[in-house]
PDB file of N, CA and C in Angstrom:
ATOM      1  N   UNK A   1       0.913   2.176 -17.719  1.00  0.00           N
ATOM      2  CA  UNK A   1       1.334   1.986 -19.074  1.00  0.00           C
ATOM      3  C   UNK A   1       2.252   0.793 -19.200  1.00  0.00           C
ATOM      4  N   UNK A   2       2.888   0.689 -20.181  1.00  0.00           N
ATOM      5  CA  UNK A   2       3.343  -0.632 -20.593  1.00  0.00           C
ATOM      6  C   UNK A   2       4.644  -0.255 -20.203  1.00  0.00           C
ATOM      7  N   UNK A   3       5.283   0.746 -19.724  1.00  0.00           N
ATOM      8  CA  UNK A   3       6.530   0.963 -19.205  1.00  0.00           C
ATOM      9  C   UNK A   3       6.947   0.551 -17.764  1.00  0.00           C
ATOM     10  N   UNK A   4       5.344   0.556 -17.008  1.00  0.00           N
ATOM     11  CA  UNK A   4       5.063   0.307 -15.951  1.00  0.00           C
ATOM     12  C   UNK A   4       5.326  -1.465 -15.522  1.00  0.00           C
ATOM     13  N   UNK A   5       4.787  -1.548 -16.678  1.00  0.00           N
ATOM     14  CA  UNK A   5       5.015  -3.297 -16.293  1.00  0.00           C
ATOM     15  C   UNK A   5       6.391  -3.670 -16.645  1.00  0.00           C
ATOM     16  N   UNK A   6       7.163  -3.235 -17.715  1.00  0.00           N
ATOM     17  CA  UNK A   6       8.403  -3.675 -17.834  1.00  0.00           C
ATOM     18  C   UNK A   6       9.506  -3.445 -16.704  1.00  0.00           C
ATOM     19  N   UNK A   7       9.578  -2.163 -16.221  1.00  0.00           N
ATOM     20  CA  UNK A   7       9.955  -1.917 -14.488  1.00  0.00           C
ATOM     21  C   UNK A   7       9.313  -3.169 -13.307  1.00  0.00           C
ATOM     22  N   UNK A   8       8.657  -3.434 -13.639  1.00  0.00           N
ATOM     23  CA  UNK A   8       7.698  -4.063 -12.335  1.00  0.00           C
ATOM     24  C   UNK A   8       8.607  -5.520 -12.600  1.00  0.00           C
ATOM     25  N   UNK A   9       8.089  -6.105 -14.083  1.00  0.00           N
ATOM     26  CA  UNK A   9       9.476  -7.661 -14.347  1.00  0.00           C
ATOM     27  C   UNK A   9      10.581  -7.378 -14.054  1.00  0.00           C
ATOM     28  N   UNK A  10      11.485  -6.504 -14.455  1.00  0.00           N
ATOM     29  CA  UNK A  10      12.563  -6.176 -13.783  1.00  0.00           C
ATOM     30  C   UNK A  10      13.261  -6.156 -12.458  1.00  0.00           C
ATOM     31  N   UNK A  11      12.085  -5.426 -11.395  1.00  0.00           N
ATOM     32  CA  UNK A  11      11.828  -5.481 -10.396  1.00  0.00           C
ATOM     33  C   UNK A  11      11.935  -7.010  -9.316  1.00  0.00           C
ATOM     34  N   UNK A  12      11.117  -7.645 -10.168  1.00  0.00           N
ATOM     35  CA  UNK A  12      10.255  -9.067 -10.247  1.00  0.00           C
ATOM     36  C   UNK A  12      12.131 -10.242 -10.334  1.00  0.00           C
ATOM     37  N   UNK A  13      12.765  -9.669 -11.037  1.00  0.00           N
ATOM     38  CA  UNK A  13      13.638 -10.251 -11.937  1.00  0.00           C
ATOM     39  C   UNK A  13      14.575 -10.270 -11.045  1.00  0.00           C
ATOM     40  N   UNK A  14      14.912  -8.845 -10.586  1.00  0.00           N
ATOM     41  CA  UNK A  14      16.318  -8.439  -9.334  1.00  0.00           C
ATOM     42  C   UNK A  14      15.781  -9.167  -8.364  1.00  0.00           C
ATOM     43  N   UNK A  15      14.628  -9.181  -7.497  1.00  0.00           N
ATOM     44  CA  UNK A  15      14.160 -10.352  -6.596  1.00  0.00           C
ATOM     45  C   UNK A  15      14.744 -11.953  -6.564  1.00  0.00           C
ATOM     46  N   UNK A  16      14.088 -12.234  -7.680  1.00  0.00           N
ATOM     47  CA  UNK A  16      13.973 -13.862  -7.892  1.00  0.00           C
ATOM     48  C   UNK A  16      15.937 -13.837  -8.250  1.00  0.00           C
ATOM     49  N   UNK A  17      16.407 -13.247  -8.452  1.00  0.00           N
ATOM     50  CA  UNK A  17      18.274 -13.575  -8.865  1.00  0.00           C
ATOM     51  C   UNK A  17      18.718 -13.656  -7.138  1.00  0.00           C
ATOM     52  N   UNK A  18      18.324 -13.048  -6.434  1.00  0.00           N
ATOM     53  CA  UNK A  18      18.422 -12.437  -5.165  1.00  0.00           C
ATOM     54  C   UNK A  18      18.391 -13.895  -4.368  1.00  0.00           C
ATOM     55  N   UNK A  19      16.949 -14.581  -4.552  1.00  0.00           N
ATOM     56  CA  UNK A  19      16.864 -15.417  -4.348  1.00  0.00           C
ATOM     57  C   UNK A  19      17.666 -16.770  -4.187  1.00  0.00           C
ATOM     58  N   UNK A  20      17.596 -17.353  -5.832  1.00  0.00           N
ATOM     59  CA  UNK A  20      18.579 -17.606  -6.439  1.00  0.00           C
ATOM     60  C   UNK A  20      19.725 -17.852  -6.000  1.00  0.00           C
ATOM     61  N   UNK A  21      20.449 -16.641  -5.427  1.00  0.00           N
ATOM     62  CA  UNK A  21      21.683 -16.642  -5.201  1.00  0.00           C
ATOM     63  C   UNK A  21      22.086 -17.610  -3.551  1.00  0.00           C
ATOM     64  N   UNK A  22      20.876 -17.417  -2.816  1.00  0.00           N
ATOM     65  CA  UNK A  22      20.656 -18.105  -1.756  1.00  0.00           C
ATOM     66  C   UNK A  22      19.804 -19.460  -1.932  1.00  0.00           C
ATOM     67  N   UNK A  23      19.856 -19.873  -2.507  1.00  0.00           N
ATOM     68  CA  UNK A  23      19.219 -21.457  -3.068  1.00  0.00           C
ATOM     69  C   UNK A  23      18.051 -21.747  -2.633  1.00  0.00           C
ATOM     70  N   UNK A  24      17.000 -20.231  -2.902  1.00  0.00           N
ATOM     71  CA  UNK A  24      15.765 -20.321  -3.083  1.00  0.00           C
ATOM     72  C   UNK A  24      14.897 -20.168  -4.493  1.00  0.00           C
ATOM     73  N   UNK A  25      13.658 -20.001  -4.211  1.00  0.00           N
ATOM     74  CA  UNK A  25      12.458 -19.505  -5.217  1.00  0.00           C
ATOM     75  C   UNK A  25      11.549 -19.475  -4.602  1.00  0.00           C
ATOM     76  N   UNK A  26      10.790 -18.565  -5.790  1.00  0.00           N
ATOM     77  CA  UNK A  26       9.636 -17.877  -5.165  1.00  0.00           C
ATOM     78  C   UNK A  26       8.733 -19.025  -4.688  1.00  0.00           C
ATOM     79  N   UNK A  27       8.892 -20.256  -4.605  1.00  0.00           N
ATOM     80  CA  UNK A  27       8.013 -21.225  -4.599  1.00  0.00           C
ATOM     81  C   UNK A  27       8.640 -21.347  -2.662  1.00  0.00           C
ATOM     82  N   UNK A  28       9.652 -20.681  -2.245  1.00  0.00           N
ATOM     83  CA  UNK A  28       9.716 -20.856  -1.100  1.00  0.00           C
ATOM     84  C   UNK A  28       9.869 -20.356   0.348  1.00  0.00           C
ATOM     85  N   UNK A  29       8.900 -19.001  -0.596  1.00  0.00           N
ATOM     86  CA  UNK A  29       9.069 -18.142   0.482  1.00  0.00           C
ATOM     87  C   UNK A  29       7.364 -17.419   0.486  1.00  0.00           C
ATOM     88  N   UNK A  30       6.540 -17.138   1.429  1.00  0.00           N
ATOM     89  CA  UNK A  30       5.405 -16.783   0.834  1.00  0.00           C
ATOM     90  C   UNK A  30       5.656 -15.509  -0.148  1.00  0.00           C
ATOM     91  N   UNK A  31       3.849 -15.454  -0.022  1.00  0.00           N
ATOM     92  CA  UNK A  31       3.756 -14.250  -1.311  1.00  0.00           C
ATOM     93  C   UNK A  31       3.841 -12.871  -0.273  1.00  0.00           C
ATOM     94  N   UNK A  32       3.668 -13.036   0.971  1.00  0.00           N
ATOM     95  CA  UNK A  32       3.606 -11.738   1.930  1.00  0.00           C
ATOM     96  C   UNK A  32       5.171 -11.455   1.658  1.00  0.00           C
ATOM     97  N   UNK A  33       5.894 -12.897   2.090  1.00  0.00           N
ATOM     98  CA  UNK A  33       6.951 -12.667   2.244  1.00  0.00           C
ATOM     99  C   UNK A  33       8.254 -11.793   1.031  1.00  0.00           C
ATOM    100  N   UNK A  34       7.711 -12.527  -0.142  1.00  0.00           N
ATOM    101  CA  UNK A  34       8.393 -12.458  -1.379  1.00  0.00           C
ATOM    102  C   UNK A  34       8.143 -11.001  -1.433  1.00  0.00           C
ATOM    103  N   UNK A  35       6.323 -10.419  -1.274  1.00  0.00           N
ATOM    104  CA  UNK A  35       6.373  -8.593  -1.267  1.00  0.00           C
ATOM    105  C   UNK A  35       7.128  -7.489  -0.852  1.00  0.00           C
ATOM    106  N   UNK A  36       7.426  -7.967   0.518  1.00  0.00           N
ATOM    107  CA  UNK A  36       8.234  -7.143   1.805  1.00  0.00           C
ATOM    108  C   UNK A  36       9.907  -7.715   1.117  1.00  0.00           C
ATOM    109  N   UNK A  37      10.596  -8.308   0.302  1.00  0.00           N
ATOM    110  CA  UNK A  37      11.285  -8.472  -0.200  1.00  0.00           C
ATOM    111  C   UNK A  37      11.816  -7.772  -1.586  1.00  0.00           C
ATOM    112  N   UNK A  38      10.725  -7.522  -2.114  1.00  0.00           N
ATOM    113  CA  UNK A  38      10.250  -6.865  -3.409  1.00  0.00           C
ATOM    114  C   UNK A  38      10.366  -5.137  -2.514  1.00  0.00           C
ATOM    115  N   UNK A  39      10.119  -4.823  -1.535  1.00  0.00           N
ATOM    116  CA  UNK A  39       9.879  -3.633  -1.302  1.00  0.00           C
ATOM    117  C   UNK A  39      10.861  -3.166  -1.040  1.00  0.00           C
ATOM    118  N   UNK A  40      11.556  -3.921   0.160  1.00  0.00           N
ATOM    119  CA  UNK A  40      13.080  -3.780   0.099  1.00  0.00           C
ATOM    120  C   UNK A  40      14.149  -3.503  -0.904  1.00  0.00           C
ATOM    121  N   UNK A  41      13.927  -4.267  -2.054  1.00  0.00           N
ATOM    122  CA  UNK A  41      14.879  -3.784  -3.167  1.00  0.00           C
ATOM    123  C   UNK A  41      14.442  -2.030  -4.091  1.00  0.00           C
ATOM    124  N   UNK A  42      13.190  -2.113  -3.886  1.00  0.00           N
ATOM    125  CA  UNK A  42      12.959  -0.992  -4.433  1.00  0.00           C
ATOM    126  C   UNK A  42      13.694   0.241  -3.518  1.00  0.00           C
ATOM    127  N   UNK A  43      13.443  -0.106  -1.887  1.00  0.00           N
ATOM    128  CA  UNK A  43      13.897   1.412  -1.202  1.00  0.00           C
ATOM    129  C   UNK A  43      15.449   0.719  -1.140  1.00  0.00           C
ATOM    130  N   UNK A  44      16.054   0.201  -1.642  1.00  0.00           N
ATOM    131  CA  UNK A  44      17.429   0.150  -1.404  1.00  0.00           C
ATOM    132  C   UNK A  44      17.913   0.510  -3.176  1.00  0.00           C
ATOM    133  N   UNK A  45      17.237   0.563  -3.826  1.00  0.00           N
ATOM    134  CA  UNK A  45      17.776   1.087  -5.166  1.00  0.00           C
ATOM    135  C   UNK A  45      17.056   2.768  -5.366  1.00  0.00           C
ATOM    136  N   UNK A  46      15.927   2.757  -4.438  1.00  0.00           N
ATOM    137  CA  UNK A  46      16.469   4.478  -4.527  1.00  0.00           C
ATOM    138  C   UNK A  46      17.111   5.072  -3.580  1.00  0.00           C
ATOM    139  N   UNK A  47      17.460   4.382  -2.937  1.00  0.00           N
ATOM    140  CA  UNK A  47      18.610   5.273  -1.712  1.00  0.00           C
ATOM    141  C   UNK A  47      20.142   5.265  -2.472  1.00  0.00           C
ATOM    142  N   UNK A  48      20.145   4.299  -3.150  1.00  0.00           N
ATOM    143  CA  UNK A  48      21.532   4.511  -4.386  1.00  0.00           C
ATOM    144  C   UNK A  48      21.534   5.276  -5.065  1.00  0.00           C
ATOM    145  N   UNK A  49      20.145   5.748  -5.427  1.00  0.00           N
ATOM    146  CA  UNK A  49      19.769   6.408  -6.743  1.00  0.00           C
ATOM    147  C   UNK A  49      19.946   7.879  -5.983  1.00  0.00           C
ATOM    148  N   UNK A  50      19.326   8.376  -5.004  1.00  0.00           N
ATOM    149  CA  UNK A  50      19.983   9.469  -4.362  1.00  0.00           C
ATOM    150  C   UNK A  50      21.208   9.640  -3.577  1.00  0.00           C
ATOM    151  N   UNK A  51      22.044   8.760  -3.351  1.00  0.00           N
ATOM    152  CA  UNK A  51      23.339   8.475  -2.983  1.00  0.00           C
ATOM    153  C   UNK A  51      24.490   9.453  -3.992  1.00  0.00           C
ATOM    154  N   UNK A  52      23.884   8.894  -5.482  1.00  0.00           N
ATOM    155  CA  UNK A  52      24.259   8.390  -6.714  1.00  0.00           C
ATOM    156  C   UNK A  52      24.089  10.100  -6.754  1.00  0.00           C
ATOM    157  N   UNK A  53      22.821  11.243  -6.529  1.00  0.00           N
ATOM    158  CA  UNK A  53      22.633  12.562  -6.988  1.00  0.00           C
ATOM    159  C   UNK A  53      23.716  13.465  -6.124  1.00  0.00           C
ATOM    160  N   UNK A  54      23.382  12.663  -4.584  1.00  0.00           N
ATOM    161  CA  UNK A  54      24.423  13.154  -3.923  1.00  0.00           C
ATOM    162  C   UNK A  54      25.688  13.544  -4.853  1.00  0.00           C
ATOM    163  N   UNK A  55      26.520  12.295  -5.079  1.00  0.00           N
ATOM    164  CA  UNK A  55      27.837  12.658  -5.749  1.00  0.00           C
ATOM    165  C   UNK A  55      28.096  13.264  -6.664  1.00  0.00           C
ATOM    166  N   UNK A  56      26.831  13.593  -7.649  1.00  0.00           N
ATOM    167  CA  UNK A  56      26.850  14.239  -8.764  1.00  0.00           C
ATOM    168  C   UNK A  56      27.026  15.410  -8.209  1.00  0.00           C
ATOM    169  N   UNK A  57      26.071  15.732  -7.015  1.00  0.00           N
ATOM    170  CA  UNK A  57      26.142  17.208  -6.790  1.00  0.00           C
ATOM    171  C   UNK A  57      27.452  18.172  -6.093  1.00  0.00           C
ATOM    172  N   UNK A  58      28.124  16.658  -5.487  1.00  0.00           N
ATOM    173  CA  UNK A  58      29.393  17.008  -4.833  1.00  0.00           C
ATOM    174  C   UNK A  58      30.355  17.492  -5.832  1.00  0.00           C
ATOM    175  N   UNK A  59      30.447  16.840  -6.957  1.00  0.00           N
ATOM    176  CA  UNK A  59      31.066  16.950  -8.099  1.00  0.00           C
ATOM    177  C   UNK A  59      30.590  17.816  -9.152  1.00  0.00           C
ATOM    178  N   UNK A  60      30.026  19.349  -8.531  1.00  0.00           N
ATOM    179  CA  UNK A  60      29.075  20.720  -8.812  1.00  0.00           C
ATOM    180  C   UNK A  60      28.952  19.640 -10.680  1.00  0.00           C
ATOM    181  N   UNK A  61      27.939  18.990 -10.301  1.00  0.00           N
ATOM    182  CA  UNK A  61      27.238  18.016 -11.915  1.00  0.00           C
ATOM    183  C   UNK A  61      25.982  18.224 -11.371  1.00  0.00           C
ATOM    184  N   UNK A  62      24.585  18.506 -12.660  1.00  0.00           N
ATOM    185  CA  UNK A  62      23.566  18.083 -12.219  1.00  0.00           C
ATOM    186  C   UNK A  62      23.512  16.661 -12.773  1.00  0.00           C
ATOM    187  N   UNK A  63      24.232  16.430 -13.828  1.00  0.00           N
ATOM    188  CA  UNK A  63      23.658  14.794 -14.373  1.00  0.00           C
ATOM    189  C   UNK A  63      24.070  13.687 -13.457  1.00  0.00           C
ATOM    190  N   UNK A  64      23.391  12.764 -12.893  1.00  0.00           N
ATOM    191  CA  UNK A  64      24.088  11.551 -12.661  1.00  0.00           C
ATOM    192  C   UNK A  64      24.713  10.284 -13.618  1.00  0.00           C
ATOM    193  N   UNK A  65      25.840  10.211 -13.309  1.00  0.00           N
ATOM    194  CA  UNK A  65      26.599   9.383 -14.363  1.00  0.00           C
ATOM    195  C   UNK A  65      26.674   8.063 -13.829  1.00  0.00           C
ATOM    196  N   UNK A  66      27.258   7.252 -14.589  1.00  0.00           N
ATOM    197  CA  UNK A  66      27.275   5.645 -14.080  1.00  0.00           C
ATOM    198  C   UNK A  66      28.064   5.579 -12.969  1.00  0.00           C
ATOM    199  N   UNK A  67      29.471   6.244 -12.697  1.00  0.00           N
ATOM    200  CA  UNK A  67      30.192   6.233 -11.748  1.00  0.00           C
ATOM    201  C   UNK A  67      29.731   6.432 -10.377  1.00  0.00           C
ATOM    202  N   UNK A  68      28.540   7.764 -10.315  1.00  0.00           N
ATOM    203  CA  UNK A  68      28.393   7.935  -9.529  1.00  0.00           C
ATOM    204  C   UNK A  68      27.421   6.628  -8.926  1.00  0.00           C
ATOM    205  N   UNK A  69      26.554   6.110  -9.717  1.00  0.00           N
ATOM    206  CA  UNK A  69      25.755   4.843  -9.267  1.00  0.00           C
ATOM    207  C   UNK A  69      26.913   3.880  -8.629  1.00  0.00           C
ATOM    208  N   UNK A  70      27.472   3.464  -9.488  1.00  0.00           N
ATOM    209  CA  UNK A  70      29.233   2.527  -9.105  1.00  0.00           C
ATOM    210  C   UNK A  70      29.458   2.795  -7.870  1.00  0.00           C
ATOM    211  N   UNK A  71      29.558   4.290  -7.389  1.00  0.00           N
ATOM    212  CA  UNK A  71      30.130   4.503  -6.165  1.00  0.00           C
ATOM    213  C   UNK A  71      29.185   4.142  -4.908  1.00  0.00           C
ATOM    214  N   UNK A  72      27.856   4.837  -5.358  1.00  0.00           N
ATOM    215  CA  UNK A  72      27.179   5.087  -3.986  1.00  0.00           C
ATOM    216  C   UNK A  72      26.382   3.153  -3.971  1.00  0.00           C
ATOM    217  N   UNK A  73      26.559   2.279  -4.836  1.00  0.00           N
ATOM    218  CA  UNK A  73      26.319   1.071  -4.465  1.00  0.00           C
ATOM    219  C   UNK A  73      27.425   0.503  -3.680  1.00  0.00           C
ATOM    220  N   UNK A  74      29.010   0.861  -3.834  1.00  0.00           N
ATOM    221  CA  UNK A  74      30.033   0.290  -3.364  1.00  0.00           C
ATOM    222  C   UNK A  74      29.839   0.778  -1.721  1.00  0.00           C
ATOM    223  N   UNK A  75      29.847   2.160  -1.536  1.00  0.00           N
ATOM    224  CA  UNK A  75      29.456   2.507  -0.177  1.00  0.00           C
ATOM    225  C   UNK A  75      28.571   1.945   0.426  1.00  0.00           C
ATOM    226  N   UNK A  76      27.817   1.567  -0.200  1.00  0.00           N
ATOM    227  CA  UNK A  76      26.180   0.860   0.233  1.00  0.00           C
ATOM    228  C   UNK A  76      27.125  -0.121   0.967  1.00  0.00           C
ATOM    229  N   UNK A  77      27.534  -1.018  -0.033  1.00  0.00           N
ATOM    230  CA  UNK A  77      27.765  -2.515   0.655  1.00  0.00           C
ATOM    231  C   UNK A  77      29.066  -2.404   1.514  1.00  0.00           C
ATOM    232  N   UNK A  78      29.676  -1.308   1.528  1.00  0.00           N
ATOM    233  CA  UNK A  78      30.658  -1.195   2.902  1.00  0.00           C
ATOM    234  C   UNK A  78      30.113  -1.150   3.910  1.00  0.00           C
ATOM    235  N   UNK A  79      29.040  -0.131   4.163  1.00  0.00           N
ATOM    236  CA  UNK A  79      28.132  -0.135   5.350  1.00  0.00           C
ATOM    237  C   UNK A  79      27.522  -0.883   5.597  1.00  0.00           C
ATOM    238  N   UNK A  80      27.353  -1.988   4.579  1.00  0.00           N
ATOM    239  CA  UNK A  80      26.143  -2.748   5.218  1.00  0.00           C
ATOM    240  C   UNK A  80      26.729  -4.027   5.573  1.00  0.00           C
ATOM    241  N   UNK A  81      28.085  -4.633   5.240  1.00  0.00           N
ATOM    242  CA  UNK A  81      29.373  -5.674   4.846  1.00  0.00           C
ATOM    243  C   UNK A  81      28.637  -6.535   3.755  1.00  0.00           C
ATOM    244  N   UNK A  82      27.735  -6.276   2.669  1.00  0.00           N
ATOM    245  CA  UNK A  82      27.899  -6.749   1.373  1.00  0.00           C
ATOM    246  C   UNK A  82      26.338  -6.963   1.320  1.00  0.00           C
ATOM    247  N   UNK A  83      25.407  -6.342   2.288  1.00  0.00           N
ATOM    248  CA  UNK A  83      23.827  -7.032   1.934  1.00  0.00           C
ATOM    249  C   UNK A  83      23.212  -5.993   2.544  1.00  0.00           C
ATOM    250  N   UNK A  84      21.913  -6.394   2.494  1.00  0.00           N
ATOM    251  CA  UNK A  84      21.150  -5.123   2.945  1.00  0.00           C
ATOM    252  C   UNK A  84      21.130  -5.073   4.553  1.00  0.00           C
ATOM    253  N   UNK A  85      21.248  -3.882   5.073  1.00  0.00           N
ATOM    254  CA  UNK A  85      22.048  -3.954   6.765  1.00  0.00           C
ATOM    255  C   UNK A  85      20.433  -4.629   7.305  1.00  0.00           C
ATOM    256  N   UNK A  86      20.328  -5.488   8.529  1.00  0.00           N
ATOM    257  CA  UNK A  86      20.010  -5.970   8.803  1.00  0.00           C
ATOM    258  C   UNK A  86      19.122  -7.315   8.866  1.00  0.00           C
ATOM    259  N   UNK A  87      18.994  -7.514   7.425  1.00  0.00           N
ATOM    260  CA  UNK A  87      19.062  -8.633   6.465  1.00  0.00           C
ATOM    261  C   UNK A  87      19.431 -10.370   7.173  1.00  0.00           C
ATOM    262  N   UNK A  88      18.892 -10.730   7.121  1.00  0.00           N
ATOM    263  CA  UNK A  88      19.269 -12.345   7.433  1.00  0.00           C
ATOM    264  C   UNK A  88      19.753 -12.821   6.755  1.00  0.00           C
ATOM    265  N   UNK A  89      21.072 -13.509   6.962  1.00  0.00           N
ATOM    266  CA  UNK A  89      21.964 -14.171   6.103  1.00  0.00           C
ATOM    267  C   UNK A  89      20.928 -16.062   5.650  1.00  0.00           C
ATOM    268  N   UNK A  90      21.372 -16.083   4.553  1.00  0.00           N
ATOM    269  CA  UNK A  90      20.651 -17.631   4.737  1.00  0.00           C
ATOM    270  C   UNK A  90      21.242 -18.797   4.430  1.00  0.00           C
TER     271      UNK A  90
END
């Protein structure tokens, strides 16, 4: 559905900033490469996203609130010292 694709640009979007931030583009990395990059952000935003249920549940909540996202991304990047753990710096 058309919800599907707006997730997917998004997706598409957190990538290429990612990039970006390391003084690339998609023009410089292949398309295998850019995928396995793309995949990565997806399993590192649902491991937040259950990080994120975790704390709700610690905090006897079923809802997850923004805080708890806030938190379990901040933990993220303690463990990992600010990137995804084993990640190549560039």
């Amino acid at each position: 559905g058309s919800g599907t694709g707006l997730l997917l640009a998004e997706e598409l979007a957190v990538v290429d900033r990612a990039l970006e931030a390391n003084g690339l583009t998609r023009g410089d990395v292949t398309a295998r490469a850019f995928g396995c990059l793309l995949e990565q952000a997806r399993r590192h935003a649902l491991e937040i996203v259950a990080d994120a249920q975790d704390y709700a549940y610690h905090a006897a909540r079923s809802d997850v609130q923004s805080s708890d996202l806030l938190l379990a991304a901040e933990m993220r990047e303690d463990e990992s010292g600010g990137g995804i753990a084993g990640a190549p710096s560039f």
